[in-house]
N, C-alpha and C. Protein backbone atom coordinates (compact mmCIF):
# COMPACT_ATOMS: atom_id res chain seq x y z
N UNK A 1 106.83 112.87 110.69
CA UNK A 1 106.21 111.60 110.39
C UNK A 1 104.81 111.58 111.01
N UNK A 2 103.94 111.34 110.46
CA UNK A 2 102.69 110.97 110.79
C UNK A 2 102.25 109.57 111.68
N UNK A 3 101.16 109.69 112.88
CA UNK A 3 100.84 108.82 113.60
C UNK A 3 100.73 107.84 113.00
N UNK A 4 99.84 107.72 111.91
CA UNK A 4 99.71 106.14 111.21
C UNK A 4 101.09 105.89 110.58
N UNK A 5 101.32 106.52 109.95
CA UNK A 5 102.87 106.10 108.98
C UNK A 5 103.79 105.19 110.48
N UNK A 6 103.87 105.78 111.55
CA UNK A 6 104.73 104.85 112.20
C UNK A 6 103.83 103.78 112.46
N UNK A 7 102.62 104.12 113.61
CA UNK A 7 101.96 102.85 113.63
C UNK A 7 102.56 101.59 112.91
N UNK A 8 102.00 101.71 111.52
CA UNK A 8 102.44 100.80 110.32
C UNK A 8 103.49 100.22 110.01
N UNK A 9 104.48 101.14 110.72
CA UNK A 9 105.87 101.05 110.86
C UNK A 9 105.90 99.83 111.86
N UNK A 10 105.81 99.81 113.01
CA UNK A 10 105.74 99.62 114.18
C UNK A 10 105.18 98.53 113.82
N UNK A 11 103.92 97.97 113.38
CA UNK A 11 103.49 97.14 113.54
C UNK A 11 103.74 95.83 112.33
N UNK A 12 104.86 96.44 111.51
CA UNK A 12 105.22 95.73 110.02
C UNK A 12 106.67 95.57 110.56
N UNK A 13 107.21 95.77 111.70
CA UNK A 13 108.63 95.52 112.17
C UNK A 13 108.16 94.56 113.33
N UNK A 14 107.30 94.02 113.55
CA UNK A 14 106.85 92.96 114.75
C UNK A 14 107.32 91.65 113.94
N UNK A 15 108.42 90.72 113.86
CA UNK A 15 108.42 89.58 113.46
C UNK A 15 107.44 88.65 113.19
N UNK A 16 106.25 88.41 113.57
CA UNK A 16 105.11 87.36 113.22
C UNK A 16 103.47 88.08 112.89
N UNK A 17 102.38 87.33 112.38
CA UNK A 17 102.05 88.19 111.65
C UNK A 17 100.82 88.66 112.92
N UNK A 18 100.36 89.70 112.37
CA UNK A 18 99.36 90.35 113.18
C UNK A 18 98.24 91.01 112.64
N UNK A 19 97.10 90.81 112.85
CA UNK A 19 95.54 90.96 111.63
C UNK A 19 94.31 91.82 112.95
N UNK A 20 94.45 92.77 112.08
CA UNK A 20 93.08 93.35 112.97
C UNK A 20 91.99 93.13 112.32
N UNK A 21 91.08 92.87 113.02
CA UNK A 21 89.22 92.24 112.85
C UNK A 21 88.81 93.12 113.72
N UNK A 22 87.43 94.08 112.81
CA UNK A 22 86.96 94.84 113.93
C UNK A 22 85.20 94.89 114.51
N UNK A 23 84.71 95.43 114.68
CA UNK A 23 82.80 94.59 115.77
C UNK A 23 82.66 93.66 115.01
N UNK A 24 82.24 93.87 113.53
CA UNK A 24 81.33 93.80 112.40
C UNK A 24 82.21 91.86 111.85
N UNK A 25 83.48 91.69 112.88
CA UNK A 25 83.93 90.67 111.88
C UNK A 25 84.80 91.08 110.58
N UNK A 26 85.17 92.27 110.40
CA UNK A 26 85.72 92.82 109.28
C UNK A 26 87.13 92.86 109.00
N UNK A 27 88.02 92.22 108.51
CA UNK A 27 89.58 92.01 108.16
C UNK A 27 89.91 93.36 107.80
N UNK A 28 90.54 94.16 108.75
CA UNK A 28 90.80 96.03 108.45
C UNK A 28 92.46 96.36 108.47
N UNK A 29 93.37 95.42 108.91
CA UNK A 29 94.84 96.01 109.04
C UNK A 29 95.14 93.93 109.38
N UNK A 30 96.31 94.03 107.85
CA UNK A 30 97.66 92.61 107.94
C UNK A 30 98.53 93.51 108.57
N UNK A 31 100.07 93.11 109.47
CA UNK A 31 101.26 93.41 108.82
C UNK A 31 101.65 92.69 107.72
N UNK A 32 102.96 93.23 107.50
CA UNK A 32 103.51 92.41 106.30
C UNK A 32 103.84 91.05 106.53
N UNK A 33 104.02 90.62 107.69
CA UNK A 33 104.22 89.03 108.22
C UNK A 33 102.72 88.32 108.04
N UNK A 34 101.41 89.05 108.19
CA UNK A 34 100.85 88.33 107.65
C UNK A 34 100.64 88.07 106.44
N UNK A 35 100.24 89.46 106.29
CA UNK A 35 100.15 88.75 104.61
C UNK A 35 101.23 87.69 103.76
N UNK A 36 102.09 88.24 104.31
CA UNK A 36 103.00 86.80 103.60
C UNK A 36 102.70 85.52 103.53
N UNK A 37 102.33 85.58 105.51
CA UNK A 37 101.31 84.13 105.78
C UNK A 37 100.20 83.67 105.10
N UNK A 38 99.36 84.40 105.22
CA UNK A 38 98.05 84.02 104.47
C UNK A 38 97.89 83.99 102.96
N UNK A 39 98.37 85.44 102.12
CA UNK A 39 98.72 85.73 100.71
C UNK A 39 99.61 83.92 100.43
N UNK A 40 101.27 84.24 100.57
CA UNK A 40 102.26 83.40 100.15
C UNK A 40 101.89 82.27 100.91
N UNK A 41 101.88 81.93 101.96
CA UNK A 41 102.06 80.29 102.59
C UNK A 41 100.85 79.59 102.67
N UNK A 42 99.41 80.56 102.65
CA UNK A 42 98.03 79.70 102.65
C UNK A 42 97.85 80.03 101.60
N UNK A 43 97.83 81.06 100.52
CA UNK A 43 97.32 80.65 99.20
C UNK A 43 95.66 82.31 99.30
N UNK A 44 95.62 82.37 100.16
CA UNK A 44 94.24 83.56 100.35
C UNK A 44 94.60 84.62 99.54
N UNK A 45 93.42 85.60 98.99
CA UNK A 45 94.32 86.65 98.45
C UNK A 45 93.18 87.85 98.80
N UNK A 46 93.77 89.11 98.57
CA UNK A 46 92.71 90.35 98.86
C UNK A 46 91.45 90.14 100.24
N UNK A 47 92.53 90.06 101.32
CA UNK A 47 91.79 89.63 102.86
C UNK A 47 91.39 90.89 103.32
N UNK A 48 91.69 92.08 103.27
CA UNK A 48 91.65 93.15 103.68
C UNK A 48 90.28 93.36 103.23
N UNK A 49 89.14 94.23 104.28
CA UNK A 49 87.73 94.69 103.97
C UNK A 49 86.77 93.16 104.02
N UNK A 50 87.26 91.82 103.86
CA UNK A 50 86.48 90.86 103.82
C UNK A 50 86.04 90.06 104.98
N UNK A 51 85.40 89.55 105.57
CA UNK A 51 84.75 88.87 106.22
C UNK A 51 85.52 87.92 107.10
N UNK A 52 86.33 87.75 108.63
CA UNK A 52 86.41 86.66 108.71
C UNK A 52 86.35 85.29 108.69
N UNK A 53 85.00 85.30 108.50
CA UNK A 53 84.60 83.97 108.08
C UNK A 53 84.60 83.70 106.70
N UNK A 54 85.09 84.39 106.28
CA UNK A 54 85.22 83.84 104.81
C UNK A 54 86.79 83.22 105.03
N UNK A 55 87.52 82.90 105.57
CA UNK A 55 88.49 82.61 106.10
C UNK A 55 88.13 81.01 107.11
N UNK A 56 87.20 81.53 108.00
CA UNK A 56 87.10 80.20 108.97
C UNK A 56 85.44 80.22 108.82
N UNK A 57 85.05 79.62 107.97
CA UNK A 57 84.11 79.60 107.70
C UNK A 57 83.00 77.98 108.14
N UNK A 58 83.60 77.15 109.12
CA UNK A 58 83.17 76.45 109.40
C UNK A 58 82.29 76.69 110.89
N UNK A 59 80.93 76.21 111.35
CA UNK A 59 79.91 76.48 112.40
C UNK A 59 80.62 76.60 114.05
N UNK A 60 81.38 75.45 113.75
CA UNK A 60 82.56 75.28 115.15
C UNK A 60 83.53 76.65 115.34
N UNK A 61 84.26 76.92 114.45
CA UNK A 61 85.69 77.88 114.16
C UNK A 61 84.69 79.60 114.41
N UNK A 62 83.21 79.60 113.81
CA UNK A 62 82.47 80.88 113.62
C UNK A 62 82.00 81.17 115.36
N UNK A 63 81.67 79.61 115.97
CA UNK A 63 81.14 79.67 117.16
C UNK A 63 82.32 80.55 118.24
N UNK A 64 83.36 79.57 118.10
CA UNK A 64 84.63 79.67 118.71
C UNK A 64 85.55 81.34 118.66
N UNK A 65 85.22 81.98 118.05
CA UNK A 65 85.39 83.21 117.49
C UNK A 65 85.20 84.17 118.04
N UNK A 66 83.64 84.02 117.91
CA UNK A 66 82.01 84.88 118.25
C UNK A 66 82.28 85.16 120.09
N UNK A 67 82.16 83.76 120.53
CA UNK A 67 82.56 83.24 121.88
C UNK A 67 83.99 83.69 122.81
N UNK A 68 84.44 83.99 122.05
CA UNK A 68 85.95 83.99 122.36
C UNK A 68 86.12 85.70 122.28
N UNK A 69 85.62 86.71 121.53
CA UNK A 69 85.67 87.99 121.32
C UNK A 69 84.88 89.17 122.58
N UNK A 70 83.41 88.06 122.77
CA UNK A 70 82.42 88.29 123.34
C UNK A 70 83.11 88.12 125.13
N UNK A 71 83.99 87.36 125.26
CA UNK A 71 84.78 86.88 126.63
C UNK A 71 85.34 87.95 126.59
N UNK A 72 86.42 88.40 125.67
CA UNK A 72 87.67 89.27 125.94
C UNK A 72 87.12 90.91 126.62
N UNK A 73 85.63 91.00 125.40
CA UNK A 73 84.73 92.17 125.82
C UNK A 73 84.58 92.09 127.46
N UNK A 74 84.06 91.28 128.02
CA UNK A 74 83.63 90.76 129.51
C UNK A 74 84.74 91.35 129.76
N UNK A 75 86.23 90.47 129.97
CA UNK A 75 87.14 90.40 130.90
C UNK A 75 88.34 91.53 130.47
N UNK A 76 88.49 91.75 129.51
CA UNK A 76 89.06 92.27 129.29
C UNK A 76 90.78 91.32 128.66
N UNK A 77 90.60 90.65 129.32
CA UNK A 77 91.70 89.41 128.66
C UNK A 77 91.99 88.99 127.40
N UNK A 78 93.35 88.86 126.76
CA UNK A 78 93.54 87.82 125.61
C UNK A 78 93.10 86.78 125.58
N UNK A 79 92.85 85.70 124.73
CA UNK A 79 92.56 84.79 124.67
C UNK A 79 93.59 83.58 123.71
N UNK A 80 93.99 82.63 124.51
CA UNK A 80 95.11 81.73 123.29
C UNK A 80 93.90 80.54 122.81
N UNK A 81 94.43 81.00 121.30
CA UNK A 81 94.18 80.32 120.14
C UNK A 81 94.30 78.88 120.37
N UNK A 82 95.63 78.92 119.83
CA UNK A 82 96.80 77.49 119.88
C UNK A 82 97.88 77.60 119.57
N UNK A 83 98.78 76.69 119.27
CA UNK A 83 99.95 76.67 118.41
C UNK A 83 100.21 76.09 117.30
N UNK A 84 100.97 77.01 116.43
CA UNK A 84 100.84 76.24 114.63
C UNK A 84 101.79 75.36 114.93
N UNK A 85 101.86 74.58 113.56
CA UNK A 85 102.86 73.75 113.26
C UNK A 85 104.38 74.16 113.43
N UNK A 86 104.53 75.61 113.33
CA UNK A 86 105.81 76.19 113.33
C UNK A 86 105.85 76.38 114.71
N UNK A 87 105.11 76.30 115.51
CA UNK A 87 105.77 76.29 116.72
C UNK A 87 105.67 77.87 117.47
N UNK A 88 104.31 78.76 116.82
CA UNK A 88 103.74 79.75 117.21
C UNK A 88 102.84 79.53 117.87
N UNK A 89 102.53 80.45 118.90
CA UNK A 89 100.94 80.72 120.00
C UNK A 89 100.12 81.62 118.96
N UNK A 90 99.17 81.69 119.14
CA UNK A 90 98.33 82.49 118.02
C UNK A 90 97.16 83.26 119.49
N UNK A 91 97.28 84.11 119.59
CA UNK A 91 96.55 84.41 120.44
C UNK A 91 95.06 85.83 120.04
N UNK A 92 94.06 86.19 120.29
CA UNK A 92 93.38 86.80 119.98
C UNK A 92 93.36 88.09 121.23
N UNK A 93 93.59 89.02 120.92
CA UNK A 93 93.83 90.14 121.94
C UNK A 93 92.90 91.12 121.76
N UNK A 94 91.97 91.84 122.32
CA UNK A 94 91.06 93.05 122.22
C UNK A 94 91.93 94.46 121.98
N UNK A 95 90.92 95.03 121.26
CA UNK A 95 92.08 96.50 120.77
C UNK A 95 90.72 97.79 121.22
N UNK A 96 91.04 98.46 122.13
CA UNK A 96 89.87 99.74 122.65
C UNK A 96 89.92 101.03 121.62
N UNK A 97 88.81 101.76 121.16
CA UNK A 97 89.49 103.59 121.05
C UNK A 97 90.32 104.19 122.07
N UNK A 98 90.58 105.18 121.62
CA UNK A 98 91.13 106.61 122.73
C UNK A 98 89.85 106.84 123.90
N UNK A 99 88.55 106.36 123.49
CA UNK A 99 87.79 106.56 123.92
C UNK A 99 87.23 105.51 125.28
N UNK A 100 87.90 104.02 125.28
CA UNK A 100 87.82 103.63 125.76
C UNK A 100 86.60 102.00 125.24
N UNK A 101 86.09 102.59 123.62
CA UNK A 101 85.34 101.46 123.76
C UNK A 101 85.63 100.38 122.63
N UNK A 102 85.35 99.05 122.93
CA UNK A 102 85.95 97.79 121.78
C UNK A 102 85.55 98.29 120.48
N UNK A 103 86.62 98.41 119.43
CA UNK A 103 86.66 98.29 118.15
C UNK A 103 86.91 97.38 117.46
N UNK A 104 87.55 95.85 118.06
CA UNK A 104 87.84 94.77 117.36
C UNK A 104 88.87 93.98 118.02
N UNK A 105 89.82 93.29 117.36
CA UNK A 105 90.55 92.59 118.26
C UNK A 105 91.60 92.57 116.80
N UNK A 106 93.04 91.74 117.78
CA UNK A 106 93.82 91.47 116.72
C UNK A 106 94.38 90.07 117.04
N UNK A 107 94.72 89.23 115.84
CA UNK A 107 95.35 88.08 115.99
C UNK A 107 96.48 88.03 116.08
N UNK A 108 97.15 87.42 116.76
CA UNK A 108 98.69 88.15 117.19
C UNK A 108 99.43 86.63 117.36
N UNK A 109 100.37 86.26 116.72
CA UNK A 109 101.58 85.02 116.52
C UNK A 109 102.65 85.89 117.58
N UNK A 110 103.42 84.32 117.99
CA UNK A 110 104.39 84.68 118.97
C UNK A 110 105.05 83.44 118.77
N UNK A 111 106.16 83.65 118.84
CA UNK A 111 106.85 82.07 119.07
C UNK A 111 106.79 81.75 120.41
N UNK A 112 106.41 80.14 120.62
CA UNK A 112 106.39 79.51 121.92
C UNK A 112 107.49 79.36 122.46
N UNK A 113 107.98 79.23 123.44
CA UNK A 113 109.37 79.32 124.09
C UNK A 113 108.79 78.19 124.93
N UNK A 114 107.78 77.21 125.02
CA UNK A 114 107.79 76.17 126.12
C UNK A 114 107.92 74.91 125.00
N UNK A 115 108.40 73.94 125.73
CA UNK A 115 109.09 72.84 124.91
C UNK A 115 107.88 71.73 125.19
């Protein structure tokens, strides 16, 4: 089996959905939990290669983003989003090369366990 083939594996067997965005702002890897999300439950279609902000395309949500990516670079830290209506954390996490340097980040759902 090949490194990516599991990767993909691996990351399409994570219960909630998970979206890599990489320097440039660029939508590069759904699992299948997202796309379900975004494709089936928001209505978006062909997200892959396109623009985050074509997604959150409002001055606040672009600021909040920008700001929030630019931190994780600094600290090295995740950053929480919020929680959806379903009762998920949505959190934004930094993703490094082998090499050690930022390639993007990923959006990562979790169910909340605090009441």
């Amino acid at each position: 089996m090949e490194e990516l083939e599991m990767l993909k594996g691996i990351l399409n067997s994570y219960p909630y959905p998970i979206v890599f965005v990489d320097n440039e702002y660029i939508i590069r890897f759904m699992n299948t939990n997202a796309k379900y999300h975004y494709y089936e439950e928001r209505g978006y279609k062909e997200l892959i290669g396109k623009s985050l902000f074509d997604c959150h395309s409002d001055e606040k949500s672009i600021e909040r983003i920008k700001k929030g990516y630019e931190g994780i670079k600094r600290n090295g830290k995740e950053m929480f989003v919020c929680v959806t209506t379903r009762n998920q954390r949505v959190y934004m996490q930094g993703v490094k090369s082998e090499k050690g340097d930022w390639i993007g980040f990923i959006e990562r759902f979790e169910l909340n366990l605090e009441l």
